[in-house]
Structure formats: C-alpha cells, structure tokens
Protein backbone atom coordinates (compact mmCIF):
# COMPACT_ATOMS: atom_id res chain seq x y z
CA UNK A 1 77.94 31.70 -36.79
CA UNK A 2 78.92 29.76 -40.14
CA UNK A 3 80.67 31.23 -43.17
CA UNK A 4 82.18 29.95 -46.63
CA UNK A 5 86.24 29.54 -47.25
CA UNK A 6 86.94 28.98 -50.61
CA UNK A 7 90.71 28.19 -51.51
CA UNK A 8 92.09 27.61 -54.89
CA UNK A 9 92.72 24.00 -56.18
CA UNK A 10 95.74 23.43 -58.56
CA UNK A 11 93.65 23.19 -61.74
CA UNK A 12 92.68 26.92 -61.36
CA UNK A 13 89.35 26.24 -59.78
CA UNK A 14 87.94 27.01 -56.57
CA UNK A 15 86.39 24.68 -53.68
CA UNK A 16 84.44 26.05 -51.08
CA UNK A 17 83.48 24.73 -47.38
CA UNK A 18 81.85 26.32 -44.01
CA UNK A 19 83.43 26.50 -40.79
CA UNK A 20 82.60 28.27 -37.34
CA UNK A 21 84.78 31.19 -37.00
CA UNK A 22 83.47 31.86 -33.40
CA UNK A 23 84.80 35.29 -33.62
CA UNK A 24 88.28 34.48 -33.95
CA UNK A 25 90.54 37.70 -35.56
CA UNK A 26 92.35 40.46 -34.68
CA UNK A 27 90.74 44.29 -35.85
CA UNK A 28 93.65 46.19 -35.70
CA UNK A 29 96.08 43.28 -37.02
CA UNK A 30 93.66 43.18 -40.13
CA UNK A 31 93.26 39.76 -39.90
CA UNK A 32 90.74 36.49 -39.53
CA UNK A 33 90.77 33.14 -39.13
CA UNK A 34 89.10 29.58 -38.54
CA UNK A 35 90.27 26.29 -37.25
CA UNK A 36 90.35 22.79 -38.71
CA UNK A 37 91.71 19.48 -38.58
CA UNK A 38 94.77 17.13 -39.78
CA UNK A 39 91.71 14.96 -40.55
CA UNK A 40 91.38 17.25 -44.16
CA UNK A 41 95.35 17.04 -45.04
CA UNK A 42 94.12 18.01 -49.09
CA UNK A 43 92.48 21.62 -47.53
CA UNK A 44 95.75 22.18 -45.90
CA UNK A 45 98.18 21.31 -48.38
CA UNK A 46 96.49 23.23 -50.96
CA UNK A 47 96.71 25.83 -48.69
CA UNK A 48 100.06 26.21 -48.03
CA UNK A 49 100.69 25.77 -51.64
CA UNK A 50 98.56 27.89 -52.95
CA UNK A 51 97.74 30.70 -50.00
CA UNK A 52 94.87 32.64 -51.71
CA UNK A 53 91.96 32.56 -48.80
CA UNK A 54 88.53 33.97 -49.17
CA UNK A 55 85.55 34.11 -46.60
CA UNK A 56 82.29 35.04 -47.42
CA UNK A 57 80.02 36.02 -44.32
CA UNK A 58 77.15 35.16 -46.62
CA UNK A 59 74.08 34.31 -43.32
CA UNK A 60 73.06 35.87 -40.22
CA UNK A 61 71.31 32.85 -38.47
CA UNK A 62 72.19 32.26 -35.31
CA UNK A 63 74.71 34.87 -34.89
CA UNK A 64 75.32 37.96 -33.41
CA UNK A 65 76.05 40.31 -36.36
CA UNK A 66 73.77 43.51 -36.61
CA UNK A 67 73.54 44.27 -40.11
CA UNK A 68 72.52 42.22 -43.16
CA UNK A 69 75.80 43.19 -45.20
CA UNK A 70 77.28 40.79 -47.37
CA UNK A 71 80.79 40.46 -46.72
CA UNK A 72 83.68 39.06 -48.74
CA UNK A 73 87.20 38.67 -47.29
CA UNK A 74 90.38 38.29 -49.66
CA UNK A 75 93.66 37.80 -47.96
CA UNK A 76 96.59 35.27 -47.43
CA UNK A 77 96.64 32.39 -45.56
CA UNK A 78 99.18 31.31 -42.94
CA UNK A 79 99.06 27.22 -41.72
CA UNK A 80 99.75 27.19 -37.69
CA UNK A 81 99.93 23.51 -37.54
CA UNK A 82 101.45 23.47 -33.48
CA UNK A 83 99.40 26.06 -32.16
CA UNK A 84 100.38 26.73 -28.17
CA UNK A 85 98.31 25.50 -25.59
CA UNK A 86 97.56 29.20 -24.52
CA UNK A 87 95.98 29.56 -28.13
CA UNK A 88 94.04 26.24 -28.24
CA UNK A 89 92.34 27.06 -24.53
CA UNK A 90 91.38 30.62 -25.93
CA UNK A 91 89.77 29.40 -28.97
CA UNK A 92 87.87 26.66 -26.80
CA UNK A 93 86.49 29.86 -24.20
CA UNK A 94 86.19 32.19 -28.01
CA UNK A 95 83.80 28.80 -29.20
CA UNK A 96 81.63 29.11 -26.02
CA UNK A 97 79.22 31.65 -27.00
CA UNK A 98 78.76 30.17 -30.76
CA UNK A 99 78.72 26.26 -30.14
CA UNK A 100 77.44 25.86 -25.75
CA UNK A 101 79.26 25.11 -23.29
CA UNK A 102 81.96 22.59 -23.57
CA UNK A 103 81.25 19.31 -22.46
CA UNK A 104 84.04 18.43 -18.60
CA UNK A 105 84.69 15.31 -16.70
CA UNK A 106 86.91 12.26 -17.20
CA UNK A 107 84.91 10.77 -20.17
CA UNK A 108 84.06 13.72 -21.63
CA UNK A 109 87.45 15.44 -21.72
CA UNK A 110 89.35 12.13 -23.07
CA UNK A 111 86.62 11.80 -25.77
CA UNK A 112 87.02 15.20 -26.89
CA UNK A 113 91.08 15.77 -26.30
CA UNK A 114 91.85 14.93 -29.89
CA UNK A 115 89.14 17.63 -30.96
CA UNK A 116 90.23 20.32 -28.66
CA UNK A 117 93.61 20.15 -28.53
CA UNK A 118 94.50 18.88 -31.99
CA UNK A 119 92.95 21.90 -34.20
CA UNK A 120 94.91 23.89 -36.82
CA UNK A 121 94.45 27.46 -37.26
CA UNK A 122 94.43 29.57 -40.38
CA UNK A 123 95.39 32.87 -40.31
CA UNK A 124 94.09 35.41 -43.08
CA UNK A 125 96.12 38.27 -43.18
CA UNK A 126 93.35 40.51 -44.96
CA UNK A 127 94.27 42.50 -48.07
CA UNK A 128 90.76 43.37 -49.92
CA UNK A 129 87.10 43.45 -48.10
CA UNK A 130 83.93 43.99 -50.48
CA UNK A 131 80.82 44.86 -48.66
CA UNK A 132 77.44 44.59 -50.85
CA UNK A 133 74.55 46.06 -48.71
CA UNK A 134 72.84 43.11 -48.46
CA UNK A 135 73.30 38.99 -48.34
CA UNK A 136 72.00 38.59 -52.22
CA UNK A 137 74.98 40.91 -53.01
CA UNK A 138 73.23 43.13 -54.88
CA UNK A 139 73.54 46.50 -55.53
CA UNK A 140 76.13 48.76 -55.05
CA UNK A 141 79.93 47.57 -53.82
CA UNK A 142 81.97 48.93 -51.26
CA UNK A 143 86.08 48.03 -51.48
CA UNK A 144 88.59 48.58 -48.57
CA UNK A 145 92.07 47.70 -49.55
CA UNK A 146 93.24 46.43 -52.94
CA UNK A 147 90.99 47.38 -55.94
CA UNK A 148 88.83 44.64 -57.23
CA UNK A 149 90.77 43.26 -60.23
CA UNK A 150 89.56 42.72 -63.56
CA UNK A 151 87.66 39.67 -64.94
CA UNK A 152 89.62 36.87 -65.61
CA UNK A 153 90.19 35.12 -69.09
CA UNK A 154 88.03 32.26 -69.53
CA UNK A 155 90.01 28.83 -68.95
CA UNK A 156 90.58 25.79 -70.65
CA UNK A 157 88.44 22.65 -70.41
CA UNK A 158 89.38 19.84 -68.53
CA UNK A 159 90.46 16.78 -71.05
CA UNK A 160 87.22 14.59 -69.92
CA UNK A 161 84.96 17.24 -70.80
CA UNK A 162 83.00 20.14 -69.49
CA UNK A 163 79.24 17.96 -69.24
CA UNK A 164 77.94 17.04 -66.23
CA UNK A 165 79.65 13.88 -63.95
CA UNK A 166 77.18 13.01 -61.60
CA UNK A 167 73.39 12.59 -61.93
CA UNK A 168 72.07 16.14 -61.86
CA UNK A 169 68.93 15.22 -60.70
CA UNK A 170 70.44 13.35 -57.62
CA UNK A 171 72.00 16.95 -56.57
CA UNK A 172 69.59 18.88 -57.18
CA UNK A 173 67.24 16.88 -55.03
CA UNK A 174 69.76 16.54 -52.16
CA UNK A 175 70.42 20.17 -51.92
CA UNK A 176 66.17 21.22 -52.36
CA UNK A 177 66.16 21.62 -48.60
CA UNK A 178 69.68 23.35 -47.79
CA UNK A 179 68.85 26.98 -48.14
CA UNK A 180 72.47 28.50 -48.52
CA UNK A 181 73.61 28.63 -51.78
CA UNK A 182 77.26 29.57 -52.70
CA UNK A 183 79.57 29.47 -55.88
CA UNK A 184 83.27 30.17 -56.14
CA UNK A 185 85.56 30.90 -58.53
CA UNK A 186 89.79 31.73 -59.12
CA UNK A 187 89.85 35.42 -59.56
CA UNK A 188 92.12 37.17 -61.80
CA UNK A 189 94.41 38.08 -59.20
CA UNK A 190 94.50 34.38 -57.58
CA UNK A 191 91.58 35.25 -55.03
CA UNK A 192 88.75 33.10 -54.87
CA UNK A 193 85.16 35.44 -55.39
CA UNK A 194 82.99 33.68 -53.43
CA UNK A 195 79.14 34.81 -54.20
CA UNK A 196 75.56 33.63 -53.59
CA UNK A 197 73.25 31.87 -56.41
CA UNK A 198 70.14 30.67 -56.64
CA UNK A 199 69.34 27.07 -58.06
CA UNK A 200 66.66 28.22 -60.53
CA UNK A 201 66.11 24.81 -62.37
CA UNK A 202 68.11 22.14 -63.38
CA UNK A 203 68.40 19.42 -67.02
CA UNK A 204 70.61 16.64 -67.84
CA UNK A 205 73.09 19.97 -68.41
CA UNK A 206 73.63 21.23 -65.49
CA UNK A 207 71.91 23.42 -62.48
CA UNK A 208 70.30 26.76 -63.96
CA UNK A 209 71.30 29.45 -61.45
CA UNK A 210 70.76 33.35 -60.76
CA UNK A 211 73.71 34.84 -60.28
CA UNK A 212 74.47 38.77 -58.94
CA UNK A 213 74.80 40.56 -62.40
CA UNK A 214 78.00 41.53 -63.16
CA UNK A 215 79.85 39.51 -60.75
CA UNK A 216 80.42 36.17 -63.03
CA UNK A 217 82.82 36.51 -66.01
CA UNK A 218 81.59 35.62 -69.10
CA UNK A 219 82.76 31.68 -70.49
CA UNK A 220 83.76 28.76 -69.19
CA UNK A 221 85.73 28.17 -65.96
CA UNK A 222 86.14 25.44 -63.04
CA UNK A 223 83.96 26.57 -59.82
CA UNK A 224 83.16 25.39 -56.76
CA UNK A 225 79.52 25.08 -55.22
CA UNK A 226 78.53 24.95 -51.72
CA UNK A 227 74.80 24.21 -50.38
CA UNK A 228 74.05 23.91 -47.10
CA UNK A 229 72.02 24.53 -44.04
CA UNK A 230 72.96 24.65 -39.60
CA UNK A 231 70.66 25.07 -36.53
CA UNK A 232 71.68 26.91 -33.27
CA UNK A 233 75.19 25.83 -32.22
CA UNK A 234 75.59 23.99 -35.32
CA UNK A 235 73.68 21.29 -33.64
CA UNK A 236 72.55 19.87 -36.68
CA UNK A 237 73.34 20.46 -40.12
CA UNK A 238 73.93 19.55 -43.63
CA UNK A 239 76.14 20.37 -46.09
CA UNK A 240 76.76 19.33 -50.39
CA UNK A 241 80.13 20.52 -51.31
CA UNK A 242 80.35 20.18 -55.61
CA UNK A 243 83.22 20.80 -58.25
CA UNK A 244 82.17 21.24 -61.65
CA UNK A 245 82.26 23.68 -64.46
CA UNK A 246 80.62 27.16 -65.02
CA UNK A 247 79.24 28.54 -68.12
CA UNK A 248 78.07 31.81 -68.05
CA UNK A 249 76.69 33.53 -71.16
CA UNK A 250 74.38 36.61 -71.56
CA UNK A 251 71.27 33.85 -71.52
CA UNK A 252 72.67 32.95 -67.93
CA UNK A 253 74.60 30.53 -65.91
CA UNK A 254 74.92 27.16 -65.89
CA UNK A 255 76.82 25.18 -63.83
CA UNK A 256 77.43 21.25 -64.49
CA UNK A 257 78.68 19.31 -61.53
CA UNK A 258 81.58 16.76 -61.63
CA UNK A 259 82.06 15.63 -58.01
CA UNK A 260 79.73 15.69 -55.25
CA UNK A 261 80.40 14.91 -51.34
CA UNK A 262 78.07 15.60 -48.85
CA UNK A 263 77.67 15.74 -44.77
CA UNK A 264 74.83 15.76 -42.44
CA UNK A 265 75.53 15.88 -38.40
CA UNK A 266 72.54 15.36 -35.58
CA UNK A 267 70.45 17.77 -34.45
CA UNK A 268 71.38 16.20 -31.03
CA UNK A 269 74.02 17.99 -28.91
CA UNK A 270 75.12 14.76 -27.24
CA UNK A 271 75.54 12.51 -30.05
CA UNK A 272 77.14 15.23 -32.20
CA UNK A 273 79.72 16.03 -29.80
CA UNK A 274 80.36 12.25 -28.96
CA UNK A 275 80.80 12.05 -33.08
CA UNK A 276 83.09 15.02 -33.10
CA UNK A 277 85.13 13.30 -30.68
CA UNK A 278 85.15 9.91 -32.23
CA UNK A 279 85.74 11.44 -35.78
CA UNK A 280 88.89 13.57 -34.44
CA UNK A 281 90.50 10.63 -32.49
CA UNK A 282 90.36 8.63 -36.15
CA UNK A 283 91.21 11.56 -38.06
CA UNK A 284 94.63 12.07 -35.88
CA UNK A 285 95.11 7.99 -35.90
CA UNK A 286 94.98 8.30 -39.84
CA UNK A 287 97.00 11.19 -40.16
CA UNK A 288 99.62 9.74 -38.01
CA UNK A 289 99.66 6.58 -39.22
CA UNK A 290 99.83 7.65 -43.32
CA UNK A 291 102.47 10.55 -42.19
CA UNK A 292 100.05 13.46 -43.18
CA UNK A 293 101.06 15.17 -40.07
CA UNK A 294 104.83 15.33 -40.89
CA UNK A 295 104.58 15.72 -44.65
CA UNK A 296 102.20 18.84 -43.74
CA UNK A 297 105.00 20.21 -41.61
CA UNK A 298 107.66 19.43 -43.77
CA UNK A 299 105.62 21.35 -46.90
CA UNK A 300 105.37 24.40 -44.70
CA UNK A 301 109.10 24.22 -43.31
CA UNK A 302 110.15 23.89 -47.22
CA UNK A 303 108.14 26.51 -48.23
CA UNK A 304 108.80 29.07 -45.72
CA UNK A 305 112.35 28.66 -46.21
C-alpha cells in the first residue's frame, strides 16, 4: 500500500519519502516503479543525476501482500517525464484497488486532470533484492542479484557541524504518534540501504535509536529519516521527512537532525482528493511558470545523450 524511496542527495547522503506503488512493475522485466509529480522538481533532478533508487516494502497495512518479509529493492532509476496516455489511464485503473474508485463528472474530472494526467513515472530497473524474514529486518538475509557490498568508509562532516539543527524535542514529539520508522543511508556501491529503527529516546544530541545489528556502519555519515503513518486508501496520513547526521558506535546510534519538513492530509476522502487536485493544478502552474518542466527535460535529454 505505501513504501519508502530513498535516493541519494549530492552531499553523499540519503533522503527518503513514501509513495503508493499500487502494484505498478513488471516480474519478468525485473523491474518497479512509482509515480510523482513536476510539483517535487529537486526529487527528480537528483534523480536523473544521480540514478541510485531504493524501495523498502517496510508495512503491510492496508495491503494485499501475504507474508511479513521485509523487502529492500536496489536498482536504477529511469525519469519518464511524457508518459503516453495509454500508460497514464493504466496506472489510474492499477490505483483503483489501493486508493477507491476515482472520482467522474465535469467538476470532478477538471479538478483532478492536472493530477491524473500530469504524473511522472520512475522506472527501477532492479539489480539487488534483500529479503529479511520479517519487517524489523532481523535475522537472517536473503540476496538475489548483486552481492551486498561492503560497508562504506565513514564520511566527512559537513562545515556547520555534525550537532543537531532543529529543536530535538520538537521532532521527537511530532513523530510520537507516526508508527513507521525508517533511516537511510549512501551505500558503498551508491545504493541507498534503507532500514527500520526505533526512536528509543532522545537529548539535546540527537534521537537515540535501535537499529538492526550489523546493518549500520560504524562512524559518522549523512542519513535520511522518515516517520510516518496512512489509513485505508491513504485517506489520511502523516508524514516527517528529516536530514541529519548518523553516529553509530558500539554504545549505539544516534542520529542528530538538521532539517525537518513534515505533511499531514485528511482522513476525509472528499477533501483529500479536492486537495490533491488543487495542489497538482499549482504544482504544474509553478513548474511551468519557473521552467522546471523544460529544465527537467533538458537534464534528461543531456544526460542520455
């Protein structure tokens, strides 16, 4: 129903989001995918730059898996920025069973055209999968593809400093009631390693968090932290998205936020969609109007050439 996509950021650290992926894939092609918006030009273009994609399918709620697997997808990201109108109608009939029924009729359908028809899709073509047998990721690891790489050197701090940014006792008290709990880091082999903590305490230092053991590398490194919590159809939710350093020693982890943003939709199926639409028409008008749109296609056409 929801999962994490971390992507890397150009300071070697990770940030880390949900989306819906309302089954969207191909099995036998090896690869997965979400959509998104020209509304979030930064996700985009640090995607294209940079095209190290992971997705953690870190909750069951509200979904239809049948196992209680944690599962961590590694791959490479393609940007389809003009997707075809036979691709935008599937996706809306894929969303169905995930989000309701979409909303029809002449008010309905010019509210939401902008959110419908103007989505992006990222393809994952998938090169490593790590399956822990259940959603602490504990225990033993199963790999298909690539072998997990080696821990990666511990990184330089950032010239302002590696101590908290924001008031740690603000965050921790926004995300007390958002039960998913989700770090990210680069990986040695440009990956982001998505993985779930727990918020064990927190001090003017940082948050105190339990980590999976051995999954961390020892030291200091940028990181990514995701909190957050949905309701059926995503009707309803909230989400604190942080960037901030990690320190993990053999006493533990600590992790001291530097930026905080945070979102919180109805738990009213009406008024969220008539947001969604609302925030998509602005999103487009904004994108248009401070040329995101063509300087996103003009980084992809200059990269893929």
């Amino acid at each position: 129903m929801t999962i994490a996509v971390s992507y890397v950021t150009p300071a070697g650290g990770a940030v880390i989001a949900t989306v819906s992926p309302v089954g969207l894939g191909d099995r036998e092609a090896g690869r997965v995918g979400f959509t998104t918006s020209l509304g979030f030009p930064k996700k985009l273009e640090r995607i294209l730059r940079d095209p190290h994609v992971s997705l953690a399918y870190h909750t069951r709620e509200h979904g239809y898996a049948a196992t209680d697997s944690y599962v961590l997808a590694q791959g490479i990201a393609s940007v389809d920025l003009r997707p075809s109108p036979d691709r935008l109608t599937q996706m809306m009939k894929a969303s169905e069973p995930f989000l309701g029924k979409t909303k029809r009729g002449p008010v309905w359908d010019w509210l939401l055209r902008e959110y419908h028809q103007e989505r992006v899709f990222v393809d994952v073509d998938i090169e490593r999968v790590a399956v822990w047998p259940d959603l602490a990721a504990r225990g033993e690891t199963s790999i298909t593809g690539t072998a997990w790489p080696e821990m990666p050197a511990e990184q330089r701090p950032p010239r302002n400093g590696t101590d908290p940014r924001v008031d740690v006792a603000d965050v921790a008290r926004r995300i007390a009631a958002l039960p998913h709990r989700m770090l990210a880091y680069r990986g040695a082999d440009g990956f982001p390693v998505i993985l779930p903590v727990k918020v064990i305490g927190h001090d003017s230092s940082g948050l105190h968090l339990d980590v999976p053991p051995g999954l961390l590398p020892l030291g200091g490194r940028r990181a990514g932290f995701l909190a957050h919590a949905f309701q059926p159809q995503c009707i309803g939710l909230g989400m604190r998205t942080l960037t901030g350093w990690l320190t993990v020693t053999d006493e533990g982890a600590l992790y001291a936020p530097h930026t905080a943003k945070g979102l919180a939709a109805p738990p009213y199926k009406t008024l969220l969609t008539v947001s969604n639409g609302l925030m998509a028409k602005y999103g487009l008008w904004r994108a248009r109007r401070n040329g995101t749109a063509e300087r996103l296609q003009e980084l992809a056409a200059g990269l893929a050439s």
